[in-house]
N, C-alpha and C. Protein backbone atom coordinates (compact mmCIF):
# COMPACT_ATOMS: atom_id res chain seq x y z
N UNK A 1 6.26 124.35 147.11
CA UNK A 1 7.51 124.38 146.38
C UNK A 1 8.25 123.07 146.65
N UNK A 2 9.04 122.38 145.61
CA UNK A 2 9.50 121.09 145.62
C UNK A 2 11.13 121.65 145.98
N UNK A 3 11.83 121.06 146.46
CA UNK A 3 12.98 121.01 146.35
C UNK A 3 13.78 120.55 145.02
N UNK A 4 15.20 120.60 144.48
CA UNK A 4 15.43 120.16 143.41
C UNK A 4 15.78 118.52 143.77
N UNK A 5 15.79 117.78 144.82
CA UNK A 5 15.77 116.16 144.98
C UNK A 5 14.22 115.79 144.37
N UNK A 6 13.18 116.66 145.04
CA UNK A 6 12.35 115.88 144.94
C UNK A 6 11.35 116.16 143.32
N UNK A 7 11.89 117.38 142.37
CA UNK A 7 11.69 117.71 140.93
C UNK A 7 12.54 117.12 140.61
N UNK A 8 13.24 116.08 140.72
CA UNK A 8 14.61 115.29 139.82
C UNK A 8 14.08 113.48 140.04
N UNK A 9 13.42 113.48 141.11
CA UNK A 9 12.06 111.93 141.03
C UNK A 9 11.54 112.19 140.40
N UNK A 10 10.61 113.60 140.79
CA UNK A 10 9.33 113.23 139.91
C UNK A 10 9.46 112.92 138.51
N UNK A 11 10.59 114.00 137.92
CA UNK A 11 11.12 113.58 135.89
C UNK A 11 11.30 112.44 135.73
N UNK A 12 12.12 111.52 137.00
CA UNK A 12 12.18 110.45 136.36
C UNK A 12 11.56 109.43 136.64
N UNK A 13 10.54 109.55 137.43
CA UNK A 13 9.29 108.90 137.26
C UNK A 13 8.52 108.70 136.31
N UNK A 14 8.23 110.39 135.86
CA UNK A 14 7.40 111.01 134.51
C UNK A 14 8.47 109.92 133.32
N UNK A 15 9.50 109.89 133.30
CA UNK A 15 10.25 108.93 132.22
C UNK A 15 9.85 107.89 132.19
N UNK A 16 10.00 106.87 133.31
CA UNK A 16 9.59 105.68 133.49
C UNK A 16 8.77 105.38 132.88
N UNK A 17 7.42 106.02 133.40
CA UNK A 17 6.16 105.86 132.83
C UNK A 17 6.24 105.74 131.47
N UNK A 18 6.57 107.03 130.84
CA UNK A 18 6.85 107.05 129.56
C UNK A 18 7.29 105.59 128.74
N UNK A 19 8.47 105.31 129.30
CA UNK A 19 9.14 104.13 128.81
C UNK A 19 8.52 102.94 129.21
N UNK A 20 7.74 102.86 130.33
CA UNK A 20 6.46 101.83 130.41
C UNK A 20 5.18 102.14 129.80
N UNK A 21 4.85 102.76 129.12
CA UNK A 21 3.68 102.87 128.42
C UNK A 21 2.74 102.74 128.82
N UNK A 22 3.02 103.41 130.15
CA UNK A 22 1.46 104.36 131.07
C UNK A 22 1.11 105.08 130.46
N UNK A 23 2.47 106.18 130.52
CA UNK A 23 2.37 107.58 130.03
C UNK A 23 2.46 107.66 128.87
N UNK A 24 1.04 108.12 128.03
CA UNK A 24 0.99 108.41 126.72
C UNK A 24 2.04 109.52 126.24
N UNK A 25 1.44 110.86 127.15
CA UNK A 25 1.73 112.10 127.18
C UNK A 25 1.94 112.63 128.58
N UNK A 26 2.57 114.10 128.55
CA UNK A 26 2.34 114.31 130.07
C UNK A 26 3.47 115.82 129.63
N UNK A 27 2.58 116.81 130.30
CA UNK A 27 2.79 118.25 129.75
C UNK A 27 2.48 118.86 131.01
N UNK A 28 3.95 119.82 131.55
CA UNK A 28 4.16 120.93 132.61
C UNK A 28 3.33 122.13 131.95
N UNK A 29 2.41 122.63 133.00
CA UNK A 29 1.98 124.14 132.12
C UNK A 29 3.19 125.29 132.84
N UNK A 30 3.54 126.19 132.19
CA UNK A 30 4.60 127.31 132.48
C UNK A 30 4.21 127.93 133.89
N UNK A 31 2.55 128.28 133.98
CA UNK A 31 2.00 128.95 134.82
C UNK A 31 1.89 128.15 136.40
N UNK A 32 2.26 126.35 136.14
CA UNK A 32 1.54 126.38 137.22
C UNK A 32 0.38 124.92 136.80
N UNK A 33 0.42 123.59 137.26
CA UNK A 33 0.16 122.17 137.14
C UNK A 33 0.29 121.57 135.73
N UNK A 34 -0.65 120.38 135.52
CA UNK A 34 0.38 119.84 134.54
C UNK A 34 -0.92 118.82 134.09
N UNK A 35 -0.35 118.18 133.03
CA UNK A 35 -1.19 117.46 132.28
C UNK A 35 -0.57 116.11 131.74
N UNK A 36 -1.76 114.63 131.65
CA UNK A 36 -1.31 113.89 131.95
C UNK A 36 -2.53 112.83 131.05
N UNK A 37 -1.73 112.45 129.86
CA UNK A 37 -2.53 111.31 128.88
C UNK A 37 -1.96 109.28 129.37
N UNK A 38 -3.30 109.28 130.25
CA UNK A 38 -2.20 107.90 131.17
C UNK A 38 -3.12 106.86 130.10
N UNK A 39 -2.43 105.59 130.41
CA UNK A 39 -3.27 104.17 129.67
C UNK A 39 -3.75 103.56 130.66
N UNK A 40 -5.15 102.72 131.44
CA UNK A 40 -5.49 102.37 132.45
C UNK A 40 -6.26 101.24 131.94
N UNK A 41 -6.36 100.27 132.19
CA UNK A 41 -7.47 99.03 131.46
C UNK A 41 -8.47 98.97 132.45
N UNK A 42 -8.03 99.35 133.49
CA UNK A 42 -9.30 99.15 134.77
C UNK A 42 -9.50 100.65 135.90
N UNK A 43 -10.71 100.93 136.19
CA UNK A 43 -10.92 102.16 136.94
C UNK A 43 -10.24 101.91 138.01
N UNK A 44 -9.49 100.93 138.52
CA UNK A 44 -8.96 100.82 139.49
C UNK A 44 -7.23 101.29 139.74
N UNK A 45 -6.65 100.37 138.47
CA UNK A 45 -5.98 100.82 137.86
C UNK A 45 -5.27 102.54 137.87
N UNK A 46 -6.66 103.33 137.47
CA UNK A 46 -6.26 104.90 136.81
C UNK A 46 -6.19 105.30 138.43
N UNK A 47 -7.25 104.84 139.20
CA UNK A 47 -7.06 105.21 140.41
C UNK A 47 -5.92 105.13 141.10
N UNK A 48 -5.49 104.29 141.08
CA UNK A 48 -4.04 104.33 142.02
C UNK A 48 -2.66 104.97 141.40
N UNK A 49 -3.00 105.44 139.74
CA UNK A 49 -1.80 105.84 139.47
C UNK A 49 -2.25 107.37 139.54
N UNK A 50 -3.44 107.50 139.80
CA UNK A 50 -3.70 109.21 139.98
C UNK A 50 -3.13 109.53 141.76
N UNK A 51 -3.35 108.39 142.44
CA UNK A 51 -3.36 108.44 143.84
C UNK A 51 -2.06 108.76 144.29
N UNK A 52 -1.16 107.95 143.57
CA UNK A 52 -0.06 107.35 143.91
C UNK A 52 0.91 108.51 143.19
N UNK A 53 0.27 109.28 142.59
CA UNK A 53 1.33 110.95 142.48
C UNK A 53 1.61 111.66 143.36
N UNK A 54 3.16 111.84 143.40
CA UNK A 54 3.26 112.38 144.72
C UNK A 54 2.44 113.82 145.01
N UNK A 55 2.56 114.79 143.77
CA UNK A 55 1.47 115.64 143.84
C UNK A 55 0.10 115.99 144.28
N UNK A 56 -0.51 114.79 144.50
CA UNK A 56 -1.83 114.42 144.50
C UNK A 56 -2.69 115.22 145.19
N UNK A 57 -2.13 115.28 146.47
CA UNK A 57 -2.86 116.44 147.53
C UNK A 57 -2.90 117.90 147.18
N UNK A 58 -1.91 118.40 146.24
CA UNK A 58 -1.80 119.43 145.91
C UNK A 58 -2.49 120.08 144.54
N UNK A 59 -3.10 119.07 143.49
CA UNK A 59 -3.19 119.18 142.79
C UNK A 59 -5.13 118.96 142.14
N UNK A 60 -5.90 119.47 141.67
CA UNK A 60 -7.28 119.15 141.17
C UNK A 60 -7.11 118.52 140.00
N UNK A 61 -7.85 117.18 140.32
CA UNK A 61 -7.82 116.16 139.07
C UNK A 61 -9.31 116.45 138.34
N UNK A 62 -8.78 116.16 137.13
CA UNK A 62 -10.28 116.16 136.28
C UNK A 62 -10.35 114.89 135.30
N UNK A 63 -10.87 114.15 135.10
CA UNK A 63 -10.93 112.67 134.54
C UNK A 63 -12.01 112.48 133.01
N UNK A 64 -11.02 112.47 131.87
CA UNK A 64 -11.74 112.92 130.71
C UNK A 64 -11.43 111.11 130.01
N UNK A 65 -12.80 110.49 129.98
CA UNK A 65 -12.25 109.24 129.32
C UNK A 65 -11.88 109.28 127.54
N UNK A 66 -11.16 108.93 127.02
CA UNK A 66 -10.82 109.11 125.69
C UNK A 66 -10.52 107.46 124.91
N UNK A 67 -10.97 107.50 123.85
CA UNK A 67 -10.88 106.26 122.87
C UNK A 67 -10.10 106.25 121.60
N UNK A 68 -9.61 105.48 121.44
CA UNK A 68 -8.96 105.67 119.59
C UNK A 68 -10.20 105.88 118.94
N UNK A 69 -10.29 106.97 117.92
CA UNK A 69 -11.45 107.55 117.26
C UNK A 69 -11.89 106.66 116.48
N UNK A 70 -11.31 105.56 115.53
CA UNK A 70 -11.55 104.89 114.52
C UNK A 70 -12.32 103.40 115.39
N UNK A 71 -11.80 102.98 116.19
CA UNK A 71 -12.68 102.35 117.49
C UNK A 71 -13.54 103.06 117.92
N UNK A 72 -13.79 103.43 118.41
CA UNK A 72 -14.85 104.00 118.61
C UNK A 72 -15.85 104.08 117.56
N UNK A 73 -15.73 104.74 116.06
CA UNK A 73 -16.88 105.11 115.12
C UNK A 73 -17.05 103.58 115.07
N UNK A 74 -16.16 102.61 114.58
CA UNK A 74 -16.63 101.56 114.11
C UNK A 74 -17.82 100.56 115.51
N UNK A 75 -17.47 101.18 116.41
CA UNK A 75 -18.08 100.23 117.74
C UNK A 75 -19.79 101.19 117.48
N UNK A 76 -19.73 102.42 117.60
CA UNK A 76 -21.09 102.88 117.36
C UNK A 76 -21.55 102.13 116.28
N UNK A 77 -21.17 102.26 115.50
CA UNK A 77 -21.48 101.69 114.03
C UNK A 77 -22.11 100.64 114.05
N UNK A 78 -21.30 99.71 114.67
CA UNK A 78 -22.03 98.36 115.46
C UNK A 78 -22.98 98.20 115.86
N UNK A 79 -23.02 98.96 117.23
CA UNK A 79 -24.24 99.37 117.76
C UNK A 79 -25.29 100.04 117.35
N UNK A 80 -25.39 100.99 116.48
CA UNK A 80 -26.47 101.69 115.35
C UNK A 80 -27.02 100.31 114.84
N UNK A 81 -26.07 99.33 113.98
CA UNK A 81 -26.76 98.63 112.92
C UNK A 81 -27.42 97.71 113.93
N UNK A 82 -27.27 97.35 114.69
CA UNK A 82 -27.66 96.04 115.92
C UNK A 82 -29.01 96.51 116.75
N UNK A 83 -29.04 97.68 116.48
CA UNK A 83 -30.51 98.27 117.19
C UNK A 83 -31.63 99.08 116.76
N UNK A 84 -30.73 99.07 114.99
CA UNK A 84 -32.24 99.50 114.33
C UNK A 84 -33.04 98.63 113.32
């Protein structure tokens, strides 16, 4: 359980981000942890901003890489025509 000092950082952390354009997205579940669409250019990068939550110890991370869809088809696309 957080105290209300330390749920009144974390929001405005969660803002920051936001307004720095880490944070894509980032969604409390009602029940119980939370969800989190970050921007990272380097695995190193995602690492320390997963690390560096104060939550971190408390929480199971799961790491889903995601692409702009239209990048992506066109990069296969690429790659299809380049290797057949």
């Amino acid at each position: 359980m957080h105290s209300a000092a330390e749920a009144a950082e974390l929001g405005r952390e969660v803002r920051r981000l936001h307004e720095e354009k880490v944070l894509e997205a980032s969604f409390a579940f009602i029940g119980g942890g939370s969800a989190y669409v970050l921007n990272a250019d380097t695995t190193k990068q995602l690492a320390v901003l997963i690390r560096s939550n104060p939550l971190f110890s408390s929480q199971h991370h799961e790491i889903i890489p995601v692409a702009d869809a239209a990048d992506f088809l066109e990069g296969l696309a690429e790659h299809l025509t380049a290797n057949n």
